[in-house]
C-alpha atoms as a PDB file:
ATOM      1  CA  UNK A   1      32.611  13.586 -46.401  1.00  0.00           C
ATOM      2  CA  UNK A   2      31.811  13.325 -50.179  1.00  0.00           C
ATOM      3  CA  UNK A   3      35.454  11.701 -51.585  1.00  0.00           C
ATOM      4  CA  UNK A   4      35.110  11.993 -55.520  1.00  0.00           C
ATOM      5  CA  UNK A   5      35.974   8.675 -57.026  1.00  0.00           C
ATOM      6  CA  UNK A   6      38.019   9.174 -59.686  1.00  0.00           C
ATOM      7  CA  UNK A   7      38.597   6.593 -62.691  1.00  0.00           C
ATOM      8  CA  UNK A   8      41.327   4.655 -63.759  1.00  0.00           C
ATOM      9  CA  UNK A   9      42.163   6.871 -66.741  1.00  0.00           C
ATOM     10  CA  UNK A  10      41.295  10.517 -64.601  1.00  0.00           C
ATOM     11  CA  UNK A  11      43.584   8.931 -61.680  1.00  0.00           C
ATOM     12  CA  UNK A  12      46.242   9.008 -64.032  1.00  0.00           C
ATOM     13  CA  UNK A  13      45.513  11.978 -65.281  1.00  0.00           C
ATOM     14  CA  UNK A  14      45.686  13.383 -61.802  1.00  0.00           C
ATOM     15  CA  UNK A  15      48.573  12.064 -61.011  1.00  0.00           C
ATOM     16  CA  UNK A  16      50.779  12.713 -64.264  1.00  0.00           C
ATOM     17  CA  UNK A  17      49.313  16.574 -63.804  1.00  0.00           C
ATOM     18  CA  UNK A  18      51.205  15.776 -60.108  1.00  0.00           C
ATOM     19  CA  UNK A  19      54.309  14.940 -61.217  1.00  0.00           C
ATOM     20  CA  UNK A  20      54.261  17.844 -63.679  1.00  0.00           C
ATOM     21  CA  UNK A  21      53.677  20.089 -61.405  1.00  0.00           C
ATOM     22  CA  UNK A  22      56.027  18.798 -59.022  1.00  0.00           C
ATOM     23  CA  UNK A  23      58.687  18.970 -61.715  1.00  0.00           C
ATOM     24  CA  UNK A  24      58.041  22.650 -62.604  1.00  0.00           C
ATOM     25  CA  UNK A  25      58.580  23.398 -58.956  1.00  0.00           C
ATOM     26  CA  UNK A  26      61.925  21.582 -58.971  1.00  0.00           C
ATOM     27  CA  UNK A  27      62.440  23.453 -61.699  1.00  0.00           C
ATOM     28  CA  UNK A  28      61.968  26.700 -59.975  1.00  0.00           C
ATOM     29  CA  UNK A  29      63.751  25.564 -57.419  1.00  0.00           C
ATOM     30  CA  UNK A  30      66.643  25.183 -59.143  1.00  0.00           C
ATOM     31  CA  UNK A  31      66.394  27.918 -61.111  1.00  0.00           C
ATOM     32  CA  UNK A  32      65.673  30.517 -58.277  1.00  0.00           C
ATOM     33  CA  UNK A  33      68.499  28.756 -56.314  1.00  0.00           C
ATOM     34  CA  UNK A  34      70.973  29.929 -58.814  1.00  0.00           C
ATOM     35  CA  UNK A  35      70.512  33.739 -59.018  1.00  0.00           C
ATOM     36  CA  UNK A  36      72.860  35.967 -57.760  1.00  0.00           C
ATOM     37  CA  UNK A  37      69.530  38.181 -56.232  1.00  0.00           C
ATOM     38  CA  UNK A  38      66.181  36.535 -55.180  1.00  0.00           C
ATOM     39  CA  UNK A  39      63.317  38.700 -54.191  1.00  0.00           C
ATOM     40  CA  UNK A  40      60.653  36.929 -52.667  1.00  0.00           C
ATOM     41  CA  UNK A  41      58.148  39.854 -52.372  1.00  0.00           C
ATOM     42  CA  UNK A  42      58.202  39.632 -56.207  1.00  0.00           C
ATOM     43  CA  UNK A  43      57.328  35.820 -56.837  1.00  0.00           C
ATOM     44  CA  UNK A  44      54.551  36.664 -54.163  1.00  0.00           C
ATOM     45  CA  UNK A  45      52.987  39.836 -55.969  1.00  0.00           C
ATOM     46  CA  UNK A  46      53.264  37.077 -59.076  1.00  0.00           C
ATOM     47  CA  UNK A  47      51.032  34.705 -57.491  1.00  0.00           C
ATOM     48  CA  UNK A  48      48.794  37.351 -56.225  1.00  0.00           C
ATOM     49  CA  UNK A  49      48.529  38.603 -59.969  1.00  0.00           C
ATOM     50  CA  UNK A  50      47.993  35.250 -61.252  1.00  0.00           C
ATOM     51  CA  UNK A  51      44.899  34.902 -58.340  1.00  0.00           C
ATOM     52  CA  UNK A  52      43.905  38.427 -60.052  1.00  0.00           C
ATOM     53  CA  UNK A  53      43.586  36.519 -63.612  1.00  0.00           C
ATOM     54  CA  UNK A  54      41.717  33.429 -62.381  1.00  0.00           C
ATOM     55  CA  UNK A  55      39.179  35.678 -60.431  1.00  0.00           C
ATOM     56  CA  UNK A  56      38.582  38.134 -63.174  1.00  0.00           C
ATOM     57  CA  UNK A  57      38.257  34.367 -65.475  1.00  0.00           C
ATOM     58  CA  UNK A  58      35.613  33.346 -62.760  1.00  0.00           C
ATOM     59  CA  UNK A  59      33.924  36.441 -62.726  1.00  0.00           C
ATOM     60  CA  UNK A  60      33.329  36.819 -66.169  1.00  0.00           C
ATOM     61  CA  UNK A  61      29.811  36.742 -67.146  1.00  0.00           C
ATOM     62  CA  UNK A  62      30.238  34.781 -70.132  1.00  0.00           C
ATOM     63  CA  UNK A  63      31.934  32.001 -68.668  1.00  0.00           C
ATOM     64  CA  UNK A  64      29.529  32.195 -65.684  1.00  0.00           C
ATOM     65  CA  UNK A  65      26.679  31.321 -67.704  1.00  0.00           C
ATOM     66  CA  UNK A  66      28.202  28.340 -69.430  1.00  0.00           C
ATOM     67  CA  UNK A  67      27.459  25.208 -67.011  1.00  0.00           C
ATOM     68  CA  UNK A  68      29.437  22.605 -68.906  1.00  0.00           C
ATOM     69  CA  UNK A  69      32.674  25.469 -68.077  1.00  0.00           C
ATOM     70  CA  UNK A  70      31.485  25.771 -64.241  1.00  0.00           C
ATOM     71  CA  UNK A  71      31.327  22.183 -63.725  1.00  0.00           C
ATOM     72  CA  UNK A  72      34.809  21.749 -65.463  1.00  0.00           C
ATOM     73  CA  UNK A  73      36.528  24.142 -63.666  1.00  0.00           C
ATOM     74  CA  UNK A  74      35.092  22.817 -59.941  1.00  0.00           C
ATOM     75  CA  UNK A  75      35.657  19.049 -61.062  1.00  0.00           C
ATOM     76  CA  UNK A  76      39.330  19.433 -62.777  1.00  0.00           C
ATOM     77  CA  UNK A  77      40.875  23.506 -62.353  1.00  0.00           C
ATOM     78  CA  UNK A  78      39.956  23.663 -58.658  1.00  0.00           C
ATOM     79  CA  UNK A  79      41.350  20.943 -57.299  1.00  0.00           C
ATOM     80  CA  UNK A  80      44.637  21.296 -59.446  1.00  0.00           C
ATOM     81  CA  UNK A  81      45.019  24.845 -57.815  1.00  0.00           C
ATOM     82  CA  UNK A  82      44.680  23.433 -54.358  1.00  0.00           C
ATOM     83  CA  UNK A  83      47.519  20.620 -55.846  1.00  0.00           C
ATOM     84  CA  UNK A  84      49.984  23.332 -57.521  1.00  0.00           C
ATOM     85  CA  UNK A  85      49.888  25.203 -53.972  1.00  0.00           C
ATOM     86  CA  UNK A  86      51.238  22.331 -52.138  1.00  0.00           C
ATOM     87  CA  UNK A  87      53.534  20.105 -54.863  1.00  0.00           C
ATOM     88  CA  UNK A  88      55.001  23.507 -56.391  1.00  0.00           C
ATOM     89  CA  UNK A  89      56.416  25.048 -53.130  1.00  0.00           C
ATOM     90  CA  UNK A  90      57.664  21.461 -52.074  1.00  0.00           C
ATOM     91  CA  UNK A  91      59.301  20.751 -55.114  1.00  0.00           C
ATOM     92  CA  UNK A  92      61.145  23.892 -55.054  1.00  0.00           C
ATOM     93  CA  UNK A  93      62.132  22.917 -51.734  1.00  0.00           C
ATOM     94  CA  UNK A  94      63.293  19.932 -52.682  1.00  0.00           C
ATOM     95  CA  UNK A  95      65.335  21.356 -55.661  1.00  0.00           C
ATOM     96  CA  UNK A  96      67.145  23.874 -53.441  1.00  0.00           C
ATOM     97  CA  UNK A  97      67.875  21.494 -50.643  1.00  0.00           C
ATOM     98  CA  UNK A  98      69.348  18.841 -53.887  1.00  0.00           C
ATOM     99  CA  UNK A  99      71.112  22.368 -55.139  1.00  0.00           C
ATOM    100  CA  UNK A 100      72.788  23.064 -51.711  1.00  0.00           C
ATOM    101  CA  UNK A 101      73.570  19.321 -50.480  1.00  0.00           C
ATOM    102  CA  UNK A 102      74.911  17.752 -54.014  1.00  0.00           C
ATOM    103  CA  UNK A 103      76.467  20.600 -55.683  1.00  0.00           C
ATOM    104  CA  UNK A 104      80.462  21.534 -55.378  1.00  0.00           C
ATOM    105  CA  UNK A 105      79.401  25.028 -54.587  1.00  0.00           C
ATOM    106  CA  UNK A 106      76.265  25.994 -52.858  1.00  0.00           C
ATOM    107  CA  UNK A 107      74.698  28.720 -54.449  1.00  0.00           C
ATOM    108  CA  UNK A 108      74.202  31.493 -52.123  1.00  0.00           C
ATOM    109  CA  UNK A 109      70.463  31.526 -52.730  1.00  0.00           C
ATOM    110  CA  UNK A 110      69.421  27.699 -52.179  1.00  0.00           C
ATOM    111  CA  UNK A 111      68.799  27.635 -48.329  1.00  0.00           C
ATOM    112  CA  UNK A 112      67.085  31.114 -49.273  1.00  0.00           C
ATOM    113  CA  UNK A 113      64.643  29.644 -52.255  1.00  0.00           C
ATOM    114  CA  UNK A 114      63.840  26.880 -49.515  1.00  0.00           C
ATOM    115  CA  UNK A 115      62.849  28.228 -46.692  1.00  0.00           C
ATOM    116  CA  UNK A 116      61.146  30.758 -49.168  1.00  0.00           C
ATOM    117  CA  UNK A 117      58.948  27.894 -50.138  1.00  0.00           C
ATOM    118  CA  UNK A 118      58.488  25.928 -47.039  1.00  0.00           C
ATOM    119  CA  UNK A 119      57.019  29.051 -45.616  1.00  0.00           C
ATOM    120  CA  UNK A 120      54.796  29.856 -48.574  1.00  0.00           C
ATOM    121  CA  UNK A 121      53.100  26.192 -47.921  1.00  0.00           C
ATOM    122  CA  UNK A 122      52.974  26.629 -44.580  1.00  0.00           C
ATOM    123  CA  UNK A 123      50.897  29.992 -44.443  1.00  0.00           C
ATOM    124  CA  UNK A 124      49.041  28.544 -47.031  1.00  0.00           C
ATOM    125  CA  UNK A 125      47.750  25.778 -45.522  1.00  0.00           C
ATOM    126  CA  UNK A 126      45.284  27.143 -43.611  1.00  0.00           C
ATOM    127  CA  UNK A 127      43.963  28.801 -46.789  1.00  0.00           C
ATOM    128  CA  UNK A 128      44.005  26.017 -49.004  1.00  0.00           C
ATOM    129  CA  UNK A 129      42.329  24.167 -45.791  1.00  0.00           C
ATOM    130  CA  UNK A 130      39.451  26.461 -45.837  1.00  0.00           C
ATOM    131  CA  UNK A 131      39.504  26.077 -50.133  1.00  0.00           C
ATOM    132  CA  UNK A 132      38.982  22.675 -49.524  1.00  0.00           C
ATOM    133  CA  UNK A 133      35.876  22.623 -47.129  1.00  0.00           C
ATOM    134  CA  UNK A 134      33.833  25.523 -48.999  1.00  0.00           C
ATOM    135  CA  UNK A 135      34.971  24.593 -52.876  1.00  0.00           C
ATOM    136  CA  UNK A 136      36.123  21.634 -53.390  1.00  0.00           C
ATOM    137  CA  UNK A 137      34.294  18.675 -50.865  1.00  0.00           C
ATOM    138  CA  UNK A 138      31.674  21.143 -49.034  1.00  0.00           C
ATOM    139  CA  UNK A 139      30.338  18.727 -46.550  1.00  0.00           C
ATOM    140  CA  UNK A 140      27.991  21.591 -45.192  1.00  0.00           C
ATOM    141  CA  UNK A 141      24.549  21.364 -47.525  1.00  0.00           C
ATOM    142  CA  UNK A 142      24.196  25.087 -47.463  1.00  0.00           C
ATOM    143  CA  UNK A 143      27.777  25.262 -49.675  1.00  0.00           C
ATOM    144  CA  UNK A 144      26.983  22.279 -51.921  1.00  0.00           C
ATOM    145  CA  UNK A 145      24.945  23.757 -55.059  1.00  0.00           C
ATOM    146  CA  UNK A 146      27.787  24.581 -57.868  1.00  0.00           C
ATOM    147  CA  UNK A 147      26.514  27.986 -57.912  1.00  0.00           C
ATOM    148  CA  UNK A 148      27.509  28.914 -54.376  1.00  0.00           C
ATOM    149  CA  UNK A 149      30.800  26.995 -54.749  1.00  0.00           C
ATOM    150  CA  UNK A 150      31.743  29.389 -57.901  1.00  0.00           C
ATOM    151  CA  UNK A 151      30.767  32.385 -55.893  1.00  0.00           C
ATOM    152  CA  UNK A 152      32.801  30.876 -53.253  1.00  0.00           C
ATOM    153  CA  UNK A 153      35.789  30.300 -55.658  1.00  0.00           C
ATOM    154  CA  UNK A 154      35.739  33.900 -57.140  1.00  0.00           C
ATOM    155  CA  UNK A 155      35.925  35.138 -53.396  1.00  0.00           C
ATOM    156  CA  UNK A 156      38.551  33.273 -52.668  1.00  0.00           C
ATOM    157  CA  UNK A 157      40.634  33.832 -55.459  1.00  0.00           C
ATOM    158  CA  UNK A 158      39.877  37.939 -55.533  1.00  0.00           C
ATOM    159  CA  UNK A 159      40.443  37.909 -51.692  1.00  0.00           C
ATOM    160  CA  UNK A 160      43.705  36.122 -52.381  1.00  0.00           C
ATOM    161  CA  UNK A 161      44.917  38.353 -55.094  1.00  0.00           C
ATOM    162  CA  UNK A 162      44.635  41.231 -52.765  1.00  0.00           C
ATOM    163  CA  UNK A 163      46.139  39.853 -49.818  1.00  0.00           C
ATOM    164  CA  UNK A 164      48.924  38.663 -51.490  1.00  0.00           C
ATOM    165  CA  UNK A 165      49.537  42.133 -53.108  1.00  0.00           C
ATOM    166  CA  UNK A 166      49.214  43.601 -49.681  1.00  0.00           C
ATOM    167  CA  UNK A 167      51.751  41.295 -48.296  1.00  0.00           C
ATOM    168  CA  UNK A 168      53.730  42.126 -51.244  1.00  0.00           C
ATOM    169  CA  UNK A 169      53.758  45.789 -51.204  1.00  0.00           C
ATOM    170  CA  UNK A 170      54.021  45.740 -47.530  1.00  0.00           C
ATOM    171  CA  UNK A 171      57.391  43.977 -47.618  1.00  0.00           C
ATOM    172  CA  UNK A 172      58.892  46.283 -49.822  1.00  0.00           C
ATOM    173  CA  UNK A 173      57.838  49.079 -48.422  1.00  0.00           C
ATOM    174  CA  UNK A 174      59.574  47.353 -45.128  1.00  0.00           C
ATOM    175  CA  UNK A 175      62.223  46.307 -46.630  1.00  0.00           C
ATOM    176  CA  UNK A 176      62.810  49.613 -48.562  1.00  0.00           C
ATOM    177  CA  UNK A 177      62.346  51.721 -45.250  1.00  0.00           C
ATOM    178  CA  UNK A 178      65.064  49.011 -43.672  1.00  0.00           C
ATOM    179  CA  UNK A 179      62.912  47.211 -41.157  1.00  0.00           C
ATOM    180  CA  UNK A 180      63.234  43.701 -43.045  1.00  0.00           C
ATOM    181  CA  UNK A 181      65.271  42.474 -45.347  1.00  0.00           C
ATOM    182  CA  UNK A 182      64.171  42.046 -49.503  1.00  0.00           C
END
């Protein structure tokens, strides 16, 4: 595999973008933890409307032609979207495990918010797995040129917008009908 070396200075860079992210999820975490109502099916039609922005970004013809703007966003935006899906989800697990073990009262929502997370990043794994081999280190030579790898992205991030807003709608249809619960 191809392992990008980064430098001193875009380590860093990489990292403090890390601990940002990791502190918006706590954030969330807490947040979401202290709401009398959480509806997950919402926060995932969010994310599946955020995928619907980055595609229709991707997509756009004139960003496509600009190289500097493709190579930018497959060095530095793709790999931070493959780093928000795993350190935002655990952080907000982390945040509503803190909420529910060191707080007087345990909000009713913490163990909610958490599991709510944990099992966002684990059915996104695979996902982000497959992100990783065809967009961000392609080890295959047939996915390496940066134009197939922004095709590639633009895919992904369409197909995820959709799924997500079929998972989404799905659920509340379900949970409207009775079958699960919001």
């Amino acid at each position: 595999m191809n392992y990008v070396k980064l430098s001193r200075k875009h380590f860093w860079i990489f990292t403090g973008a890390a601990v940002c992210l990791l502190l918006c999820g706590w954030q969330a975490g807490m947040l979401l933890s202290g709401l009398r109502h959480f509806s997950g099916i919402k926060l995932i039609n969010a994310t599946g409307q955020a995928y619907a922005v980055l595609g229709i970004v991707v997509l756009a013809e004139a960003l496509a032609e600009n190289h500097t703007w493709k190579s930018f966003a497959l060095t530095w935006i793709v790999p931070s979207i493959l780093l928000a899906h795993i350190v935002i989800p655990l952080g907000a697990a982390v945040a509503a495990a803190a909420t529910g073990a060191f707080s007087r009262f345990v909000p009713p929502l913490a163990a909610v918010v958490g599991s709510s997370a944990l099992i966002f990043l684990i059915w996104s794994t695979p996902a982000m797995a497959l992100f990783h081999v065809l967009i961000i280190d392609p080890s295959h030579v047939r996915f390496q040129p940066e134009e197939r790898r922004w095709r590639w992205l633009a895919f992904f991030l369409l197909l995820a917008s959709g799924l997500l807003q079929l998972v989404a709608g799905s659920l509340d249809f379900l949970s409207d009908v009775g079958v699960v619960r919001p």
